[in-house]
N, C-alpha and C. Protein backbone atom coordinates (compact mmCIF):
# COMPACT_ATOMS: atom_id res chain seq x y z
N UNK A 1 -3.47 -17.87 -49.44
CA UNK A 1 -2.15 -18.10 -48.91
C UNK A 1 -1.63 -16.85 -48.19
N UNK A 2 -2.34 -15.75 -48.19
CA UNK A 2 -1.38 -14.36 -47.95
C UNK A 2 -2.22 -14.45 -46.94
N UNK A 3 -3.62 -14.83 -46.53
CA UNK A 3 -3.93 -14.32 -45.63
C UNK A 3 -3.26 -15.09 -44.72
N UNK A 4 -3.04 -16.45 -44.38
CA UNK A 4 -2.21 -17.17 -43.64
C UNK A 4 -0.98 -16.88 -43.16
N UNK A 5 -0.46 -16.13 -44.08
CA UNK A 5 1.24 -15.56 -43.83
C UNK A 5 1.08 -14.33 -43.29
N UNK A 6 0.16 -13.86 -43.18
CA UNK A 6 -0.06 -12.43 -42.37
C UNK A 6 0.11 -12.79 -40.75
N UNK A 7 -1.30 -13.75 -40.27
CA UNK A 7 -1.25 -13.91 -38.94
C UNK A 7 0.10 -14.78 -38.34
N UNK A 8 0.99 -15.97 -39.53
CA UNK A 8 2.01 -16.22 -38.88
C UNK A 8 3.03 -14.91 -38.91
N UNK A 9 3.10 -13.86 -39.52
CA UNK A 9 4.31 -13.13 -39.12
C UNK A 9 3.96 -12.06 -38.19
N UNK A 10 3.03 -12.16 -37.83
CA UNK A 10 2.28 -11.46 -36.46
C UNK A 10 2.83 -11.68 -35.30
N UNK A 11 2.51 -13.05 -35.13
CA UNK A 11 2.93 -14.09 -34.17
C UNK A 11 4.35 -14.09 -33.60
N UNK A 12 5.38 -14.21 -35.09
CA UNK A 12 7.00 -14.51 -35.12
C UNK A 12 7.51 -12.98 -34.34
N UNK A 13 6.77 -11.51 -34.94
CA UNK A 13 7.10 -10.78 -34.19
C UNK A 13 7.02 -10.37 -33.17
N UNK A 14 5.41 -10.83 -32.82
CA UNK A 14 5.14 -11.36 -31.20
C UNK A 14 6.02 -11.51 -30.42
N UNK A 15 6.69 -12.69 -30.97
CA UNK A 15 7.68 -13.89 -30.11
C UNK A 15 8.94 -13.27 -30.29
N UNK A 16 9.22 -12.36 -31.10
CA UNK A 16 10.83 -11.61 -31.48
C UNK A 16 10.84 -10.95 -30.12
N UNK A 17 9.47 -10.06 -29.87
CA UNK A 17 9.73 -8.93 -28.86
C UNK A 17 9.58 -9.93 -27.10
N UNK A 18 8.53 -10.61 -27.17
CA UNK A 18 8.96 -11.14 -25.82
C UNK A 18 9.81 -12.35 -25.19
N UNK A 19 10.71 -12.30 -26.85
CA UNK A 19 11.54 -13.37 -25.87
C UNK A 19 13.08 -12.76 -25.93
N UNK A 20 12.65 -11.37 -26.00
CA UNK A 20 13.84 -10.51 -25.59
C UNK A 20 13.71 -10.17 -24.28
N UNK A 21 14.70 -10.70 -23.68
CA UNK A 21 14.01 -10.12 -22.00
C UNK A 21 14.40 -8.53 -21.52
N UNK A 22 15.67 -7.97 -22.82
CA UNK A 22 15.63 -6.44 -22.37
C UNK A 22 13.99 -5.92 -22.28
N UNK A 23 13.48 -5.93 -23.47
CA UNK A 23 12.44 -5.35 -24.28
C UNK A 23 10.73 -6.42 -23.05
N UNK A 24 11.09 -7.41 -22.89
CA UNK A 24 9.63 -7.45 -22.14
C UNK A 24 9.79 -6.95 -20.56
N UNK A 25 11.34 -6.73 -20.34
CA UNK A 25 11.55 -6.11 -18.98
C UNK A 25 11.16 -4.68 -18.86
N UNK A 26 11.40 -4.07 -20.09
CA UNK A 26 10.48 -2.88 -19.95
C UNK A 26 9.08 -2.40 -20.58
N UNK A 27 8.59 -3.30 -20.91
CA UNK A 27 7.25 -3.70 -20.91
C UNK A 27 6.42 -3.54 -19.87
N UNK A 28 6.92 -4.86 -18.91
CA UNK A 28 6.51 -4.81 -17.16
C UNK A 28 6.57 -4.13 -16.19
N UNK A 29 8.03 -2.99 -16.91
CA UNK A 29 8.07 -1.65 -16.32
C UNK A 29 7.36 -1.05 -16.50
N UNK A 30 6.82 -0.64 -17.47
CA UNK A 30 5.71 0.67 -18.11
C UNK A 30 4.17 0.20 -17.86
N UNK A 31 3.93 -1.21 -16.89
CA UNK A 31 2.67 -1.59 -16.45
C UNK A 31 2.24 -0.34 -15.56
N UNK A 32 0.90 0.07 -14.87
CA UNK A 32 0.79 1.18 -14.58
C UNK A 32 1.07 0.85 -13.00
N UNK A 33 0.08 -0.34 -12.36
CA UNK A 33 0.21 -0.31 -11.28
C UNK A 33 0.17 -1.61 -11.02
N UNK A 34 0.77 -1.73 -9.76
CA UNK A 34 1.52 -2.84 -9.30
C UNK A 34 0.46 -4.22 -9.49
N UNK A 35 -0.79 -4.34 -9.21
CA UNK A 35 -1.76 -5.04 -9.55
C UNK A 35 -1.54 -5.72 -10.86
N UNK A 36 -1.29 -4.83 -11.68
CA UNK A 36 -0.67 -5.26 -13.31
C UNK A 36 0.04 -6.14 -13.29
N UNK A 37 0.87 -5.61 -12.39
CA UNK A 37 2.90 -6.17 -12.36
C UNK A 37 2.12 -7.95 -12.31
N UNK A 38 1.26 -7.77 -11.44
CA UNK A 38 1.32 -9.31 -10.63
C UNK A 38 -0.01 -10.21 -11.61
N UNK A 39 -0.70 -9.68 -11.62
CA UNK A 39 -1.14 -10.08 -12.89
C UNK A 39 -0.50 -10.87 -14.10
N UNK A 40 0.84 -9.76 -14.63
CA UNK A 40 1.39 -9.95 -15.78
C UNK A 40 2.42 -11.22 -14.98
N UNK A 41 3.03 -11.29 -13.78
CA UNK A 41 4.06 -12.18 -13.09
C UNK A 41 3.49 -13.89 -13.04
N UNK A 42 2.02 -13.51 -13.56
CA UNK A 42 1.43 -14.49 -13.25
C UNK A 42 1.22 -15.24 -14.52
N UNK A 43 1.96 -15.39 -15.68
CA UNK A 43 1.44 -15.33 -17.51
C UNK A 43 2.30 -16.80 -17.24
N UNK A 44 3.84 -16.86 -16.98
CA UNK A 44 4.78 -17.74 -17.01
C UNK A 44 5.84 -17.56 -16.15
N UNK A 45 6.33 -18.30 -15.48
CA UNK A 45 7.84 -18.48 -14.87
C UNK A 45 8.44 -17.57 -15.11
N UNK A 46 9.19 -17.54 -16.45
CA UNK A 46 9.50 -16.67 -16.56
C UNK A 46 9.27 -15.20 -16.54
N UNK A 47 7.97 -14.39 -16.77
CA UNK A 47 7.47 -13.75 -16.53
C UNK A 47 7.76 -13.12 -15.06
N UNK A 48 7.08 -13.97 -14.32
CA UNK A 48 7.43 -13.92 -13.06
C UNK A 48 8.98 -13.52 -12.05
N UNK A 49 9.97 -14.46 -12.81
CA UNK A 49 11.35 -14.34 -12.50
C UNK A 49 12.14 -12.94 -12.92
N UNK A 50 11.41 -11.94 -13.65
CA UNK A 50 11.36 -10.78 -13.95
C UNK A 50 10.87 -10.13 -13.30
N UNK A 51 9.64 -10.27 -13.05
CA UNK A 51 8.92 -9.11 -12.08
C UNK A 51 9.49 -9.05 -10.62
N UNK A 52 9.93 -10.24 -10.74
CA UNK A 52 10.11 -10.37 -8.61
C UNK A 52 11.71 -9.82 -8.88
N UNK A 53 12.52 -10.06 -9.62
CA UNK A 53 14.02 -9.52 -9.43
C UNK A 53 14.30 -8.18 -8.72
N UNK A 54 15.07 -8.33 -7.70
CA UNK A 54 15.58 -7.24 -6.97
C UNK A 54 15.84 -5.70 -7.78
N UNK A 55 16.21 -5.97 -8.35
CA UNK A 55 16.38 -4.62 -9.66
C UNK A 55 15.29 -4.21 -10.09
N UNK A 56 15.06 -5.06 -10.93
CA UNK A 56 13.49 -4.68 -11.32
C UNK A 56 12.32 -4.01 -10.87
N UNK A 57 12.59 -4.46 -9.65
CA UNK A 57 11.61 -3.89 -8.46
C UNK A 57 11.96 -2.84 -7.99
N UNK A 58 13.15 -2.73 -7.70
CA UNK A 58 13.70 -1.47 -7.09
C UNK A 58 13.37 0.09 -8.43
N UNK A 59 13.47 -0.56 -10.00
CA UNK A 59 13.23 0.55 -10.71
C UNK A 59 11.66 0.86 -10.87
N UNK A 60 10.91 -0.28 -10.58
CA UNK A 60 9.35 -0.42 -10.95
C UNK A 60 8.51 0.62 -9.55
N UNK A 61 9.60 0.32 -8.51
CA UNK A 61 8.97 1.73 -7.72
C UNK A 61 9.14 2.81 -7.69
N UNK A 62 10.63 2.74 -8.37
CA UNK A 62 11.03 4.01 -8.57
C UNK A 62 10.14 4.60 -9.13
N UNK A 63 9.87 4.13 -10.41
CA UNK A 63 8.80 4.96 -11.55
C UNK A 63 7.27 4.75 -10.84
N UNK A 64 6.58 4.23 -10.08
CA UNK A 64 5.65 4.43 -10.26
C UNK A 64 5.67 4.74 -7.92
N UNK A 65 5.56 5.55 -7.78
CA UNK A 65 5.58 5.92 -6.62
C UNK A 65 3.76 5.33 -5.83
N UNK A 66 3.83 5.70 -4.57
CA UNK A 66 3.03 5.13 -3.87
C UNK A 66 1.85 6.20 -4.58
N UNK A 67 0.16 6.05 -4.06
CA UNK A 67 -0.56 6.62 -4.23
C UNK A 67 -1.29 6.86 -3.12
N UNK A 68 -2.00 8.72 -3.25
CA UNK A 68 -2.75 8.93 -1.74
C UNK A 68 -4.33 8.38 -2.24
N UNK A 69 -4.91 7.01 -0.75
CA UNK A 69 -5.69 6.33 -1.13
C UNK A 69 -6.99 7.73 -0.31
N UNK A 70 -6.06 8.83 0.29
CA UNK A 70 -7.57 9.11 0.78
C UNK A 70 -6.72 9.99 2.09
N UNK A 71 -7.71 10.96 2.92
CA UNK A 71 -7.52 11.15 3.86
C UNK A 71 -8.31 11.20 4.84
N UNK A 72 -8.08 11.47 6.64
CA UNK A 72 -8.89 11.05 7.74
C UNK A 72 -9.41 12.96 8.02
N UNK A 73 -10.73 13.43 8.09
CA UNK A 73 -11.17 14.40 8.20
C UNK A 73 -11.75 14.01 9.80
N UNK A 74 -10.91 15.64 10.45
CA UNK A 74 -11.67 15.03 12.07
C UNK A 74 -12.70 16.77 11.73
N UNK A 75 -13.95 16.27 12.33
CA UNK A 75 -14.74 17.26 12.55
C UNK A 75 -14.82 17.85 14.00
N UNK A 76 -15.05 16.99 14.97
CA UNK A 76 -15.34 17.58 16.30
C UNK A 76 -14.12 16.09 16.90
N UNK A 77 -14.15 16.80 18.94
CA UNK A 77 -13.55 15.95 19.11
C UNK A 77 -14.07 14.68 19.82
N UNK A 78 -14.86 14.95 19.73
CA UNK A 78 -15.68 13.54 20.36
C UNK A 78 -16.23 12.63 19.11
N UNK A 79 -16.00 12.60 17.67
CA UNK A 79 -15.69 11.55 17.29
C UNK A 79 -14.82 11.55 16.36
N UNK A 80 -14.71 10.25 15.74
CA UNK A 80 -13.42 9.82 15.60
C UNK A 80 -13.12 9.92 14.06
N UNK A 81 -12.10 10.58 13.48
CA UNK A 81 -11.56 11.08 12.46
C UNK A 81 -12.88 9.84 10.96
N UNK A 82 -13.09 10.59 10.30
CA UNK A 82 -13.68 10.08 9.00
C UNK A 82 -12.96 9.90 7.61
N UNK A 83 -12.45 8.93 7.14
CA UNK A 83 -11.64 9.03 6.00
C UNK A 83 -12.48 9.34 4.84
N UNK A 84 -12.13 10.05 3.91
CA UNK A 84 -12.21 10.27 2.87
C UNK A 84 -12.06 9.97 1.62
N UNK A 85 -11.87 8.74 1.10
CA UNK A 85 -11.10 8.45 -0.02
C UNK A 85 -11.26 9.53 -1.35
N UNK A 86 -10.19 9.10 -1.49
CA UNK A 86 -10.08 10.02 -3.22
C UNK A 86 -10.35 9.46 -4.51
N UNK A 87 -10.62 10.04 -5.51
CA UNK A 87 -10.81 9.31 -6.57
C UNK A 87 -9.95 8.13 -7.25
N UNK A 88 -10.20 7.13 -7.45
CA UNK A 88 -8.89 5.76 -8.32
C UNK A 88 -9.30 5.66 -8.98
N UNK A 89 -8.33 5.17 -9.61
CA UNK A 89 -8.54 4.26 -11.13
C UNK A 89 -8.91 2.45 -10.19
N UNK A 90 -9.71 2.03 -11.14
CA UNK A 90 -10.39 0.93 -10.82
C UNK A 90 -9.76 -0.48 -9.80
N UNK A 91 -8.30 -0.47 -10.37
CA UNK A 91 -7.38 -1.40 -9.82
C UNK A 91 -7.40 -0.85 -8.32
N UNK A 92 -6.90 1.04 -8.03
CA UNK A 92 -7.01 0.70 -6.67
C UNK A 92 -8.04 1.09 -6.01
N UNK A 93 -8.77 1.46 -6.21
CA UNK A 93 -10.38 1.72 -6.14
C UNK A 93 -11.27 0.46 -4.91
N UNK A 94 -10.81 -0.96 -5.77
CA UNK A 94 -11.03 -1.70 -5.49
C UNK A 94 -10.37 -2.09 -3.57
N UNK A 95 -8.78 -2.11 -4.07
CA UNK A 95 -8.06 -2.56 -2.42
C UNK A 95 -8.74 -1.29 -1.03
N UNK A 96 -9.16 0.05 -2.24
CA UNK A 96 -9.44 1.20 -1.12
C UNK A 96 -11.12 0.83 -0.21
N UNK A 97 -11.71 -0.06 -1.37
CA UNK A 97 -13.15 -0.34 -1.10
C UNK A 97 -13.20 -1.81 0.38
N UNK A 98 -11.98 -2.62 -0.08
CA UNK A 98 -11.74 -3.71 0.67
C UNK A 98 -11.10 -3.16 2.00
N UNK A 99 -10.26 -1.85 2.19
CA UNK A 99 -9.52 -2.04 3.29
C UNK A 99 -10.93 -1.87 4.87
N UNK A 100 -10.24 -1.46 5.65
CA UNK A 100 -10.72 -1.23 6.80
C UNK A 100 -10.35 0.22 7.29
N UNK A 101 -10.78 1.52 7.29
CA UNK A 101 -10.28 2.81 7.71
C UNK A 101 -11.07 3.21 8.62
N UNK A 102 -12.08 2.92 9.06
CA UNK A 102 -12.87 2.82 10.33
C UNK A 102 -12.46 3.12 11.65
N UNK A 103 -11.95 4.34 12.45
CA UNK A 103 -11.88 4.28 13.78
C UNK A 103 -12.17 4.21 14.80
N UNK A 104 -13.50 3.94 14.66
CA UNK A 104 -14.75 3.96 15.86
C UNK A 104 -14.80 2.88 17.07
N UNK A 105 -13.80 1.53 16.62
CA UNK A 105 -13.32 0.84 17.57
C UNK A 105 -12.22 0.96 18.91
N UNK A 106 -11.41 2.22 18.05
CA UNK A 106 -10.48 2.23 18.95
C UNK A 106 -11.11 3.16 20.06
N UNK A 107 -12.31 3.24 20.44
CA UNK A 107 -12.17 4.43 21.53
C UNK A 107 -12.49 5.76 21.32
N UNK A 108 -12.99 6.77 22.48
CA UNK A 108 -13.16 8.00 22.35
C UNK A 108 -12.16 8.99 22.53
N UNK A 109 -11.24 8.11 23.37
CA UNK A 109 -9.73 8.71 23.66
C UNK A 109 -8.51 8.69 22.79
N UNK A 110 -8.88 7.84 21.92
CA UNK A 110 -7.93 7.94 20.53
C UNK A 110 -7.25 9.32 19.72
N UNK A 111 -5.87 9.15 19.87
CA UNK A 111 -5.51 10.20 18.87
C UNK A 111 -4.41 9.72 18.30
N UNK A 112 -4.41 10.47 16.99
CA UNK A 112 -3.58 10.06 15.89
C UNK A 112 -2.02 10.41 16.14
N UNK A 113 -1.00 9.81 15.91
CA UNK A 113 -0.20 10.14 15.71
C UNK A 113 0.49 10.51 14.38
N UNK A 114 0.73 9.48 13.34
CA UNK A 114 1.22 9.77 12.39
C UNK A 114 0.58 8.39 11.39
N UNK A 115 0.76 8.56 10.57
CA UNK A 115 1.01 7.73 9.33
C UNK A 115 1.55 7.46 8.05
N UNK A 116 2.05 6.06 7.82
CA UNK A 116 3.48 6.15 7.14
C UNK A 116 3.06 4.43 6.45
N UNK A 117 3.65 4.42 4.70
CA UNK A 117 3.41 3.83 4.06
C UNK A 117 2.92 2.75 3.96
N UNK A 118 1.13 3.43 4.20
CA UNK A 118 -0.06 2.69 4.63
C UNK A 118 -1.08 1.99 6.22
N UNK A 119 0.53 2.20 6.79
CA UNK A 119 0.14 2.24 8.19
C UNK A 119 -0.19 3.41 9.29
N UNK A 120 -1.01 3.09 10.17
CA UNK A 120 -1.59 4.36 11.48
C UNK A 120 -0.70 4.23 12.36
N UNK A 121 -0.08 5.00 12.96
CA UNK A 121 0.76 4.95 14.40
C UNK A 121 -0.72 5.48 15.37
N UNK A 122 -1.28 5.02 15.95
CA UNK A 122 -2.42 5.42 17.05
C UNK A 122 -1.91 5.53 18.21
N UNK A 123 -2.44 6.57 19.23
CA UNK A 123 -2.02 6.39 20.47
C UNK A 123 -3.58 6.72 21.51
N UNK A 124 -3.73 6.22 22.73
CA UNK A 124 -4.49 6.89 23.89
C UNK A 124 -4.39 7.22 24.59
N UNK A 125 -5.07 8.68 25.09
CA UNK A 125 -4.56 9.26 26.24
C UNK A 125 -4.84 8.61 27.86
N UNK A 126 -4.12 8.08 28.62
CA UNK A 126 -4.42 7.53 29.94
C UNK A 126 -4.69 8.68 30.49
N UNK A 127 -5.44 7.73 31.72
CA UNK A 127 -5.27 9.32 32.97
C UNK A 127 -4.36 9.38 34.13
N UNK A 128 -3.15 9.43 33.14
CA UNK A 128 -1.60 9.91 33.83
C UNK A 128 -2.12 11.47 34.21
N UNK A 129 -1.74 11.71 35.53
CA UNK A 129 -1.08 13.16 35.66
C UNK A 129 -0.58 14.18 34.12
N UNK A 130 0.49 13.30 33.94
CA UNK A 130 0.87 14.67 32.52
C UNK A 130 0.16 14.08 30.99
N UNK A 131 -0.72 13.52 31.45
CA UNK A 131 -1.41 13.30 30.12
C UNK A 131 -0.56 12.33 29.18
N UNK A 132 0.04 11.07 29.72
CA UNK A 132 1.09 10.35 28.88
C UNK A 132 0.19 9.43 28.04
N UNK A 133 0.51 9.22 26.46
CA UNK A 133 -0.32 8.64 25.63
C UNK A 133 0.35 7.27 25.71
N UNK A 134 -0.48 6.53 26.01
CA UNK A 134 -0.47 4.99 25.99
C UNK A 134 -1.97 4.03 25.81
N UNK A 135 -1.72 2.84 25.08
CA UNK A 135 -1.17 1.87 24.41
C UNK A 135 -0.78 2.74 23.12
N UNK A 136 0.38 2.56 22.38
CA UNK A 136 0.35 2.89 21.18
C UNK A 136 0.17 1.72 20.38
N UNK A 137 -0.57 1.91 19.33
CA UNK A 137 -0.49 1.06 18.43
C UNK A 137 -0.53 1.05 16.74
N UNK A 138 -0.22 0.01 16.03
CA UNK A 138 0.20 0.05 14.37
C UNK A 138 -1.13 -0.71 14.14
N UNK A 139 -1.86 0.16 12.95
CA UNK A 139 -2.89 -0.56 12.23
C UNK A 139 -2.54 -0.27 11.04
N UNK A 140 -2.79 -1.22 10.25
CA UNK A 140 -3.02 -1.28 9.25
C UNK A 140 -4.17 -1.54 8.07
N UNK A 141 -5.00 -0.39 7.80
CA UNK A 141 -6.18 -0.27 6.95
C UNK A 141 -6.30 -1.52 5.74
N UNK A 142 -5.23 -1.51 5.03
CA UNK A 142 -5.41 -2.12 3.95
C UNK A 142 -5.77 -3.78 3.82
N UNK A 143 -5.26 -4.07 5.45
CA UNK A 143 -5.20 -5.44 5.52
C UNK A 143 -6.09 -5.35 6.85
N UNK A 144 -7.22 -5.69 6.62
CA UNK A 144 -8.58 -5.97 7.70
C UNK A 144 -7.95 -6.90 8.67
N UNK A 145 -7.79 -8.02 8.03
CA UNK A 145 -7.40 -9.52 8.86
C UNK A 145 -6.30 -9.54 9.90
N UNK A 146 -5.37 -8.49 9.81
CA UNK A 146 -4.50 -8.26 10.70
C UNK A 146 -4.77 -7.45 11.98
N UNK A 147 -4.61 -7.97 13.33
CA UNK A 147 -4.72 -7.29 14.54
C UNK A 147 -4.23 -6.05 14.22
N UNK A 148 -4.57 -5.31 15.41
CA UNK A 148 -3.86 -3.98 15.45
C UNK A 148 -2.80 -4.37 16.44
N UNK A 149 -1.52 -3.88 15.76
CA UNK A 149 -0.18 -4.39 16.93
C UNK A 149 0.05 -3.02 17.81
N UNK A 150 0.08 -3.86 19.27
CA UNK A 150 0.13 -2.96 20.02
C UNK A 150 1.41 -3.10 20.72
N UNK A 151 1.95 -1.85 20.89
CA UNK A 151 3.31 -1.49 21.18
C UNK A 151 3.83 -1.85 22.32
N UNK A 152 4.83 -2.25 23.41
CA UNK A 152 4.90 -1.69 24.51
C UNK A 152 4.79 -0.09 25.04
N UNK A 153 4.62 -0.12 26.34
CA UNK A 153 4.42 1.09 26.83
C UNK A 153 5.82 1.93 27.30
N UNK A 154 4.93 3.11 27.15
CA UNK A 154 6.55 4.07 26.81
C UNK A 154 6.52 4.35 28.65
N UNK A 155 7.73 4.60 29.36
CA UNK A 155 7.96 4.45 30.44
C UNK A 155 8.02 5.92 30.95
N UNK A 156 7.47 6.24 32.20
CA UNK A 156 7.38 7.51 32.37
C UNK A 156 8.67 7.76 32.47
N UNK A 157 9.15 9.39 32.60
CA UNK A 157 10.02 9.75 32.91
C UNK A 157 10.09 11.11 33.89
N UNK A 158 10.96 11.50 34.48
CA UNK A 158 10.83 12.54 35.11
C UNK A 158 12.33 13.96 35.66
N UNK A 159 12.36 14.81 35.40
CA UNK A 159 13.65 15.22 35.34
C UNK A 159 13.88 15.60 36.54
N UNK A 160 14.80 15.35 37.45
CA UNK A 160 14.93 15.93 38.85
C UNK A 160 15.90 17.21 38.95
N UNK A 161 15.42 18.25 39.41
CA UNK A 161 16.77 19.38 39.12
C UNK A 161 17.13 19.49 40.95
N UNK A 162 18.29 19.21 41.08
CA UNK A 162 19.11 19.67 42.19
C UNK A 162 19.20 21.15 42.67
């Protein structure tokens, strides 16, 4: 009989703690990485109606900030920057193994501009007179399947002094 009453009051406290939604809201907070989050969003409805809440989200990034998946090492200039990834933990290990960081498509004339939460700002040099960099464009590594969006072109300009 005792062993029976053991695993039901296991259970009851189980069910004490997650059907407190203070206490499983910060549960889902203290998941490590977002992979988790969606994972865990994925248990029940409810579950879910927690993880996606505007608040929630807003504190779940707070605490767990973005991560560097790696960086682009240029050696010479005739080819094209080599990424590096860095060490992960397995969850993102994985999206770093799936993305696309490859620049060898865009060209020999390719240069970097910047990059910003997860995306490439790319640009190429035409053969303008003052060396004006055009097409610019937004890639995005993480997501293969997506074109590279290409910008309009930036319009020359020229200063006339009187």
């Amino acid at each position: 009989m005792e062993g029976k009453r053991a695993p039901a009051a296991a259970a009851a406290a189980i069910s004490a703690v997650l059907d407190d939604d203070d206490l499983l809201g910060e549960i889902l907070l203290r998941l490590a990485f977002p992979t988790s989050l969606v994972r865990a969003a994925l248990v029940c409805k409810r579950w879910l109606l927690h993880a996606a809440a505007p608040a929630f989200l807003r504190r779940f990034r707070g605490l767990h900030q973005p991560s560097l998946l790696g960086f682009y090492v240029v050696s010479t200039a005739i080819h094209p920057p080599r990424f590096v990834a860095l060490p992960q933990p397995p969850e993102l290990a994985d999206v770093v193994r799936r993305g696309s960081f490859d620049l060898d498509s865009l060209g020999p004339d390719r240069f970097d501009l910047d990059c910003w939460n997860g995306l490439l700002l790319l640009s190429t040099f035409e053969m303008y007179p003052d060396r004006t960099m055009n097409p610019t464009r937004v890639r995005c590594p993480l997501y293969p399947a997506r074109d590279t969006a290409i910008l309009p072109t930036v319009p020359i300009t020229s200063i006339h002094h009187d």
